[in-house]
PDB file of N, CA and C in Angstrom:
ATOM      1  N   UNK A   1     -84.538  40.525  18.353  1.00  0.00           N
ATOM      2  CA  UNK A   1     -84.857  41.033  19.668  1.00  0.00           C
ATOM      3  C   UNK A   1     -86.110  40.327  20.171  1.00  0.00           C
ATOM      4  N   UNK A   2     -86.112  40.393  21.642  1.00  0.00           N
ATOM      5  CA  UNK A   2     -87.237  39.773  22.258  1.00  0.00           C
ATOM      6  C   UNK A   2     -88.040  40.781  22.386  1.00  0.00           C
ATOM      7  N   UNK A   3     -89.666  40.543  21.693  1.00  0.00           N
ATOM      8  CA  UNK A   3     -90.733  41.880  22.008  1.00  0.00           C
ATOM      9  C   UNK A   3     -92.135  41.288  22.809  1.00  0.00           C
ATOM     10  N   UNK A   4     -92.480  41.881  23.441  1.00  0.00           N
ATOM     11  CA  UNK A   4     -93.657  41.566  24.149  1.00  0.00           C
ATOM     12  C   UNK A   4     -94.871  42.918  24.557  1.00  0.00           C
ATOM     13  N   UNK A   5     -96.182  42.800  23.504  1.00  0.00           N
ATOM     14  CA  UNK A   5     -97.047  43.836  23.408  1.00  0.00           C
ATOM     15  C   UNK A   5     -98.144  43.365  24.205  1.00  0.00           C
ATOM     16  N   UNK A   6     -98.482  44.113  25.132  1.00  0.00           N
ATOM     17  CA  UNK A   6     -99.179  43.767  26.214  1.00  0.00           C
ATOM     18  C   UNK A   6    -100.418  44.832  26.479  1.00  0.00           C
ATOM     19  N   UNK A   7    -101.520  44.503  26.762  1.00  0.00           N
ATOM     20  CA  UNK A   7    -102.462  45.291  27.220  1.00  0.00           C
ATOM     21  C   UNK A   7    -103.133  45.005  28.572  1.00  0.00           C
ATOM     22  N   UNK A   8    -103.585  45.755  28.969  1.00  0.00           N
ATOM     23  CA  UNK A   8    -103.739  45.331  30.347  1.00  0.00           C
ATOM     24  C   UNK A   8    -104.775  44.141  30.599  1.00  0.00           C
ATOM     25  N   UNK A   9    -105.524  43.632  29.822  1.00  0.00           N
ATOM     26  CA  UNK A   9    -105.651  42.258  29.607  1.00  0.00           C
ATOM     27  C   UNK A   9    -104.884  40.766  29.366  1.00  0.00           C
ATOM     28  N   UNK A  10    -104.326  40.720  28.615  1.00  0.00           N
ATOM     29  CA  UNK A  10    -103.504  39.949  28.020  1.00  0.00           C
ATOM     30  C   UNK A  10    -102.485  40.503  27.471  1.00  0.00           C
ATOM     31  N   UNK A  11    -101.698  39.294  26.944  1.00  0.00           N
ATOM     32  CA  UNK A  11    -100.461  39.349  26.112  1.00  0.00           C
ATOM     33  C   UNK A  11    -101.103  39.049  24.611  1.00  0.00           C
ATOM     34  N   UNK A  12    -100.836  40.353  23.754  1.00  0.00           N
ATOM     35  CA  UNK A  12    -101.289  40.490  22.379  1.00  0.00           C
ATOM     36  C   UNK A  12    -100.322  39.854  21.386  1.00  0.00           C
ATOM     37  N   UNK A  13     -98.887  40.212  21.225  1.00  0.00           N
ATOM     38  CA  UNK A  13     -97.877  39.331  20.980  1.00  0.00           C
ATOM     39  C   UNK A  13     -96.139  39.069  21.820  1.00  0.00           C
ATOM     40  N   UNK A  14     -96.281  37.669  21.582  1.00  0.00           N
ATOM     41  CA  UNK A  14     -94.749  38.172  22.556  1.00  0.00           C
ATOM     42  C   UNK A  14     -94.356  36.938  21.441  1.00  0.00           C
ATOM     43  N   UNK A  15     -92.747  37.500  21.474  1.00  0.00           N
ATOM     44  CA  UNK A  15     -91.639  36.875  20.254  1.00  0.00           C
ATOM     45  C   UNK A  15     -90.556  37.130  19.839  1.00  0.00           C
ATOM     46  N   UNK A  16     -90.147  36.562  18.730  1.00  0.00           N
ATOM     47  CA  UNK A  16     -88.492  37.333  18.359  1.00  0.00           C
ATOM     48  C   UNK A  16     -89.032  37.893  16.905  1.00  0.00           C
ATOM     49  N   UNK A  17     -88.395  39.386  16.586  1.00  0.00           N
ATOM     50  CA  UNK A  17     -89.072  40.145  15.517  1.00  0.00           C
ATOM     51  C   UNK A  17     -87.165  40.646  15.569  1.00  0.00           C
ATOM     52  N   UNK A  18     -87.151  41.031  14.013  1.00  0.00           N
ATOM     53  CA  UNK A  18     -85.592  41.682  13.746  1.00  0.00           C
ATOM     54  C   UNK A  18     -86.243  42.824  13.576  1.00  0.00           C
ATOM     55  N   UNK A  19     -87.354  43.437  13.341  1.00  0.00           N
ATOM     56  CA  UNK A  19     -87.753  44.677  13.284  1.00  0.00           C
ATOM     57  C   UNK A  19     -89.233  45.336  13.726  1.00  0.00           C
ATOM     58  N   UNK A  20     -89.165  46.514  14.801  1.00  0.00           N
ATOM     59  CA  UNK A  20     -90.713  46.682  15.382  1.00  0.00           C
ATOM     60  C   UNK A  20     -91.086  48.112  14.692  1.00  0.00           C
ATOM     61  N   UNK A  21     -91.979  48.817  14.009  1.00  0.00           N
ATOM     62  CA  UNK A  21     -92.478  49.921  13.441  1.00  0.00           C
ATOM     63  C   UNK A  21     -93.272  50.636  14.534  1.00  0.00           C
ATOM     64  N   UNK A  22     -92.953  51.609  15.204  1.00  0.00           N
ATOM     65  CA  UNK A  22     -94.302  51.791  16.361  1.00  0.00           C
ATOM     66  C   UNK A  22     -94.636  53.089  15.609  1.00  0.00           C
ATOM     67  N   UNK A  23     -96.004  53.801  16.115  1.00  0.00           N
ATOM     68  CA  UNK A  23     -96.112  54.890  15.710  1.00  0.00           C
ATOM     69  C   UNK A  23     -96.160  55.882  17.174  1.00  0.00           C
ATOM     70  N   UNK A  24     -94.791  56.770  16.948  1.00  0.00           N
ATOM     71  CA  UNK A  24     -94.679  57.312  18.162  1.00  0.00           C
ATOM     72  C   UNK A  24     -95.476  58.558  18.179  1.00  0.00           C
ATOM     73  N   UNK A  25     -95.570  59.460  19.145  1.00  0.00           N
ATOM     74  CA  UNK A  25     -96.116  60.336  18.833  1.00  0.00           C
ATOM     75  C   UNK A  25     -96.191  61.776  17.968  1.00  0.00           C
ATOM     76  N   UNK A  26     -94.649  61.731  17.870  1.00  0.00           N
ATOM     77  CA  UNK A  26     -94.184  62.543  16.516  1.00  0.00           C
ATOM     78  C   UNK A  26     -93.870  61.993  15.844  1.00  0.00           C
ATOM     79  N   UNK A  27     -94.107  60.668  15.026  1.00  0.00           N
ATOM     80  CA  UNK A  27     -93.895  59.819  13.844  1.00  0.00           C
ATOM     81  C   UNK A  27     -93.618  59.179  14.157  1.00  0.00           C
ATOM     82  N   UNK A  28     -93.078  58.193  12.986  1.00  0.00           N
ATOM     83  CA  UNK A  28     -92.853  56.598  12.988  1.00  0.00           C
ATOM     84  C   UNK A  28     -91.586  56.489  13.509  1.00  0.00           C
ATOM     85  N   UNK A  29     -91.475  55.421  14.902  1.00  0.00           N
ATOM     86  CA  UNK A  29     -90.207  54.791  14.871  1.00  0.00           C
ATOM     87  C   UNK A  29     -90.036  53.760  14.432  1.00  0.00           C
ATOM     88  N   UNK A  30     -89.043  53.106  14.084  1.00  0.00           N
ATOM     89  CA  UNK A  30     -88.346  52.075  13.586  1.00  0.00           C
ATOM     90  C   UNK A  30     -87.259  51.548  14.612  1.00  0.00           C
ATOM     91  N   UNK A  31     -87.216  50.489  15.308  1.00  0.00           N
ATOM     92  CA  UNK A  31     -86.201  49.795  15.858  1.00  0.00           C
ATOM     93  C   UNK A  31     -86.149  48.009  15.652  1.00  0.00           C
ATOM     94  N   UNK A  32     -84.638  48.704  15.324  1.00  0.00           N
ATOM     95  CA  UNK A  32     -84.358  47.451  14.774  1.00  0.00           C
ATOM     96  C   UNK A  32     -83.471  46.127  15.623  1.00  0.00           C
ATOM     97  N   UNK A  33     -83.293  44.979  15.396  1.00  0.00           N
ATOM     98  CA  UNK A  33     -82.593  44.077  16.441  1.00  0.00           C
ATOM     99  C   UNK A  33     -81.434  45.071  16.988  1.00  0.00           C
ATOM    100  N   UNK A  34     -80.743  44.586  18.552  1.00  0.00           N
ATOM    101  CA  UNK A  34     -79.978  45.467  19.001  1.00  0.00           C
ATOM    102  C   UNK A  34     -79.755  47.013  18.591  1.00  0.00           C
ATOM    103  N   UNK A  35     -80.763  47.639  19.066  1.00  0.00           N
ATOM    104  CA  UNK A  35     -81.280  48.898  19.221  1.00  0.00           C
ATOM    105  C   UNK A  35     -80.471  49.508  20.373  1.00  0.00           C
ATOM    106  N   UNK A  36     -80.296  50.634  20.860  1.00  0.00           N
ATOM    107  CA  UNK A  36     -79.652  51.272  21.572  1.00  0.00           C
ATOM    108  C   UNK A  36     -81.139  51.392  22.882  1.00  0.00           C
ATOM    109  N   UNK A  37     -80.873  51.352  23.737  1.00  0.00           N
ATOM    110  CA  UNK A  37     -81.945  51.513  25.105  1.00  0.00           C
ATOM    111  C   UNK A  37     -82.505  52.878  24.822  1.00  0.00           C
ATOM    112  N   UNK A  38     -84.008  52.806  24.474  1.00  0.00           N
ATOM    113  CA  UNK A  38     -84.639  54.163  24.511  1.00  0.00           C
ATOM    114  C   UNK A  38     -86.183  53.792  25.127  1.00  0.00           C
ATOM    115  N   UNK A  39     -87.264  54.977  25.157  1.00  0.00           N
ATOM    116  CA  UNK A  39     -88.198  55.305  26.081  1.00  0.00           C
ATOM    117  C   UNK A  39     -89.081  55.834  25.506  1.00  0.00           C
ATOM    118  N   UNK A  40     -90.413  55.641  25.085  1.00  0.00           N
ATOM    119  CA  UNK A  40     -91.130  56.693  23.728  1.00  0.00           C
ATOM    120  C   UNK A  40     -92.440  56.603  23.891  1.00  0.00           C
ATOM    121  N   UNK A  41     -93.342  57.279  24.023  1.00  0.00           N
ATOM    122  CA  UNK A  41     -94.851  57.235  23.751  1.00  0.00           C
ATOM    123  C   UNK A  41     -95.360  57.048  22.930  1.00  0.00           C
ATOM    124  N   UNK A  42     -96.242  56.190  22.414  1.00  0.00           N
ATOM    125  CA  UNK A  42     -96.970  55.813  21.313  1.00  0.00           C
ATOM    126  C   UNK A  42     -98.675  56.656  21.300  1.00  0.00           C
ATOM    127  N   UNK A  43     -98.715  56.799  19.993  1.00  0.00           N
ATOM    128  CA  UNK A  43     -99.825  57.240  19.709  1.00  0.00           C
ATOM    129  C   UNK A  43    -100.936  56.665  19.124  1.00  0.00           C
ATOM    130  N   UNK A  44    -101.788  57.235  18.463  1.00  0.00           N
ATOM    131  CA  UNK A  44    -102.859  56.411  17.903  1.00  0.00           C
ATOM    132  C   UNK A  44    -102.256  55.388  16.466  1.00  0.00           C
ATOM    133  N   UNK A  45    -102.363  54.408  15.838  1.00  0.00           N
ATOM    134  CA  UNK A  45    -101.578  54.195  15.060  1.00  0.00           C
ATOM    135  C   UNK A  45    -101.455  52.482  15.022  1.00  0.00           C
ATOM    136  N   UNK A  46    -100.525  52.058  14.079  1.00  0.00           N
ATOM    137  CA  UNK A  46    -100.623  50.488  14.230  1.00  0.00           C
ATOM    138  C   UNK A  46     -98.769  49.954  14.298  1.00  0.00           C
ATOM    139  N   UNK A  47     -98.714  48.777  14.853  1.00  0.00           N
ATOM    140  CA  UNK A  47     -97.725  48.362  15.067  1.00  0.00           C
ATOM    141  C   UNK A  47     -97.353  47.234  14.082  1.00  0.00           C
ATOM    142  N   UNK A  48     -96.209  47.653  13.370  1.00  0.00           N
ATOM    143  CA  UNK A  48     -95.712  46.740  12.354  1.00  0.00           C
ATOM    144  C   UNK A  48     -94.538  45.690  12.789  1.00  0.00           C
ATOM    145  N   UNK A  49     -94.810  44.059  12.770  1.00  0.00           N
ATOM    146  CA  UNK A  49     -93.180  43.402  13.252  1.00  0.00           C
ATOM    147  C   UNK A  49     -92.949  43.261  11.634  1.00  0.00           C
ATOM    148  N   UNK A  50     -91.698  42.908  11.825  1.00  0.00           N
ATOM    149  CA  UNK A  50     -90.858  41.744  11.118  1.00  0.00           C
ATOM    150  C   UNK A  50     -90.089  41.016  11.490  1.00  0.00           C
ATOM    151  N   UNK A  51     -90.927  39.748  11.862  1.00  0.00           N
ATOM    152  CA  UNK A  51     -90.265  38.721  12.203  1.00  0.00           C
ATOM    153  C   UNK A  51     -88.544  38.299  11.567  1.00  0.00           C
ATOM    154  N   UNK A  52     -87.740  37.178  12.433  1.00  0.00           N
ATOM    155  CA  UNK A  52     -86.569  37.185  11.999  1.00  0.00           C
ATOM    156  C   UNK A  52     -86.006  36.391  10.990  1.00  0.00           C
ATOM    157  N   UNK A  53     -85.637  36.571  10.707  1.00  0.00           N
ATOM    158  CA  UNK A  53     -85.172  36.023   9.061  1.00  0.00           C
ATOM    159  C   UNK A  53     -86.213  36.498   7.617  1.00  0.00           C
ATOM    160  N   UNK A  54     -87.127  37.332   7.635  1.00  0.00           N
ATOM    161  CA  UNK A  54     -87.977  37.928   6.630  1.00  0.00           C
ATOM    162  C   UNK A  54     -88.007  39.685   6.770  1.00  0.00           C
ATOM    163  N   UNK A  55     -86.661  40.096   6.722  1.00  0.00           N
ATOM    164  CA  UNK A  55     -86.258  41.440   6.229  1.00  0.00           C
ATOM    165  C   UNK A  55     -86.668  41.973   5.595  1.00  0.00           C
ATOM    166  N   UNK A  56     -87.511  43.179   6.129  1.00  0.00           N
ATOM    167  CA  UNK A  56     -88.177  43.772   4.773  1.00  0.00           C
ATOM    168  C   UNK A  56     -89.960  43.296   4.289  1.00  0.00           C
ATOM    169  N   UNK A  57     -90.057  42.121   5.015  1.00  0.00           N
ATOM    170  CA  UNK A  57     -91.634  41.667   4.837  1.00  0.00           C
ATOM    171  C   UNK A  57     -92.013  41.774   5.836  1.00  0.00           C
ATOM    172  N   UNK A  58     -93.376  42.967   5.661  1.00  0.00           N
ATOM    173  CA  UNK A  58     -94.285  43.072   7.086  1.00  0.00           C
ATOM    174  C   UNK A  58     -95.248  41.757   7.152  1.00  0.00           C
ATOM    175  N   UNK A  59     -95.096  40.492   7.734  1.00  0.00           N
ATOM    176  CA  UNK A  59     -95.884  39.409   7.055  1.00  0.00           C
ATOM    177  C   UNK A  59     -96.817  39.139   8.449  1.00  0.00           C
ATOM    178  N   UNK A  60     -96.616  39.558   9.689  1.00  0.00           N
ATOM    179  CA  UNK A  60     -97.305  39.201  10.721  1.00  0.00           C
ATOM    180  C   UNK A  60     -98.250  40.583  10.717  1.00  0.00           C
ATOM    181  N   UNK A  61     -99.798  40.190  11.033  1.00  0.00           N
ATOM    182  CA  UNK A  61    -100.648  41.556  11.519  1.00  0.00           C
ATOM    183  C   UNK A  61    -100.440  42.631  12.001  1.00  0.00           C
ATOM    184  N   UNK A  62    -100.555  43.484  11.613  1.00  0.00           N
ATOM    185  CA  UNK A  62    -100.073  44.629  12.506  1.00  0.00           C
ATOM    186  C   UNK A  62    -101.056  44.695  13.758  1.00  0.00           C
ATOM    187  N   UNK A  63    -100.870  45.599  14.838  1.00  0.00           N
ATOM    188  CA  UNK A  63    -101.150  46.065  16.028  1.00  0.00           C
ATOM    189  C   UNK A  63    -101.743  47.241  15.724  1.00  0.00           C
ATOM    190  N   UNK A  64    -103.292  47.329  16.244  1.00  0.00           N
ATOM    191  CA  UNK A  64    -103.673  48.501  16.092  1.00  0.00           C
ATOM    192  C   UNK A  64    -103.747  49.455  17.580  1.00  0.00           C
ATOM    193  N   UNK A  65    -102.919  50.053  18.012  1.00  0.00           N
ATOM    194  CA  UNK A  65    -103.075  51.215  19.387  1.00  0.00           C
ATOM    195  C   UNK A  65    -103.764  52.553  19.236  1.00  0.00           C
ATOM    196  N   UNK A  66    -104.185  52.965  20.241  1.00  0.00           N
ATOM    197  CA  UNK A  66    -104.845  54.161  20.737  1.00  0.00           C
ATOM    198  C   UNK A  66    -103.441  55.104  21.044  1.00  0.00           C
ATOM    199  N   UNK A  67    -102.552  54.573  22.125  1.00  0.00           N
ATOM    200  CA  UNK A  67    -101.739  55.075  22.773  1.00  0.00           C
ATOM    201  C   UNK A  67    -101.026  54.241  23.639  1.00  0.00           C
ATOM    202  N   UNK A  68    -100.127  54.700  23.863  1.00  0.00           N
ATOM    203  CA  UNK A  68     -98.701  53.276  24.897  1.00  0.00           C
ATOM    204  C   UNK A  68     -97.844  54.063  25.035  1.00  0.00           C
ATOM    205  N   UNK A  69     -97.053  52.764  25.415  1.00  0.00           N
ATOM    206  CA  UNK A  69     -95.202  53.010  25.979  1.00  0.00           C
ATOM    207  C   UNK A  69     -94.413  51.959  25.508  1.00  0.00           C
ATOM    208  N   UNK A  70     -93.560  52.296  25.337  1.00  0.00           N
ATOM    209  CA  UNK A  70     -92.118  51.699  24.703  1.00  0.00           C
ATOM    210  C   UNK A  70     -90.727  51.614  25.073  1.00  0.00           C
ATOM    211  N   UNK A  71     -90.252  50.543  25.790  1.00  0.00           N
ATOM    212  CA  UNK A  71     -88.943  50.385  26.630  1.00  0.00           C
ATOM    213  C   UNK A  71     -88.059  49.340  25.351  1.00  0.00           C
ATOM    214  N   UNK A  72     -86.800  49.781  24.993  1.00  0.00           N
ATOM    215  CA  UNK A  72     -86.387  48.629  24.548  1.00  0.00           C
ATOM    216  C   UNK A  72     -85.023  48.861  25.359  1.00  0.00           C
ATOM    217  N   UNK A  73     -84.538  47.827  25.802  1.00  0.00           N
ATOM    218  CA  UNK A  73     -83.379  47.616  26.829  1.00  0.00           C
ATOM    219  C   UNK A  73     -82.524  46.614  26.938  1.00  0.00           C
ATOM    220  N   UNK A  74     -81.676  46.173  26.572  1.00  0.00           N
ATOM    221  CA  UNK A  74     -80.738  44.876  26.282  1.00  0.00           C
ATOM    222  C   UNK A  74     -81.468  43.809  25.602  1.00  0.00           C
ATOM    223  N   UNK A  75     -82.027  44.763  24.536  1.00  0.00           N
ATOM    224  CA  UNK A  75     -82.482  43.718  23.268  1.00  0.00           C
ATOM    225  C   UNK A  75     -84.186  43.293  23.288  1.00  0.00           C
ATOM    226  N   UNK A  76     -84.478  43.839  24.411  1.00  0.00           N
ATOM    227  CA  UNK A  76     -86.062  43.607  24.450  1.00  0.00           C
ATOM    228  C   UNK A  76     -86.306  44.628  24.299  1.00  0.00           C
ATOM    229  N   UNK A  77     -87.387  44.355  23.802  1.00  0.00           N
ATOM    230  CA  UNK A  77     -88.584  45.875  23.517  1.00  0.00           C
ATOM    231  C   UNK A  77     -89.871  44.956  23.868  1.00  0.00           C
ATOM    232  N   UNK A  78     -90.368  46.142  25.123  1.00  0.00           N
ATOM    233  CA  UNK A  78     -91.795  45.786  26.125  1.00  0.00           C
ATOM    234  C   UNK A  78     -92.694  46.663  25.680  1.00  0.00           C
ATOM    235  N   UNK A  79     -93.617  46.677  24.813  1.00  0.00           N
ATOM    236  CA  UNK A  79     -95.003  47.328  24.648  1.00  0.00           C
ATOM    237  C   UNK A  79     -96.317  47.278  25.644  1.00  0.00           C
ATOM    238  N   UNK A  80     -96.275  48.760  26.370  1.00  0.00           N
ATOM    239  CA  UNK A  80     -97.652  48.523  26.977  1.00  0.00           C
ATOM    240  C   UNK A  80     -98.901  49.111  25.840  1.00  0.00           C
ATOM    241  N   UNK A  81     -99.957  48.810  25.649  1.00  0.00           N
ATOM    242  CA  UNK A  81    -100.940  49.653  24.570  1.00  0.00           C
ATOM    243  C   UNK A  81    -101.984  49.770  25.018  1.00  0.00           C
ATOM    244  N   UNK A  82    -102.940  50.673  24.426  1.00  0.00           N
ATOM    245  CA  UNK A  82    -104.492  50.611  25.113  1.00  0.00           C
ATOM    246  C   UNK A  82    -105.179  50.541  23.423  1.00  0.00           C
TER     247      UNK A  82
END
């Protein structure tokens, strides 16, 4: 999937990840490549990828957020964060 984590400064990461970890506000989501279209608030917490072809290895930095939003929609997932 195409992901792009954005703060109202800049673009923090944008890329292709087979898997994004957010921490929503009632726990951890997990979405994975071709995800079904959903909508979610993020909470304080850090953002885990896994890039594509390394299943299972969190090998890129995680994302540390306060709080956000989360659109994933015909294969993209758009992160706003503070």
């Amino acid at each position: 999937m195409r992901i792009s984590v954005l703060d109202a400064q800049h673009t923090i990461f944008q890329g292709a990840v087979w898997e994004a970890v957010l921490p929503a506000t009632d726990g951890e989501l997990s979405i994975l490549d071709d995800h079904e279209s959903i909508f979610v608030a993020l909470g304080k917490g850090l953002i885990r990828l896994v890039p594509m072809g390394k299943t299972g290895t969190h090998n890129l930095k995680p994302i540390r957020v306060h709080r956000g939003l989360a659109r994933m929609r015909n294969n993209e997932l758009i992160i706003l964060v503070e």
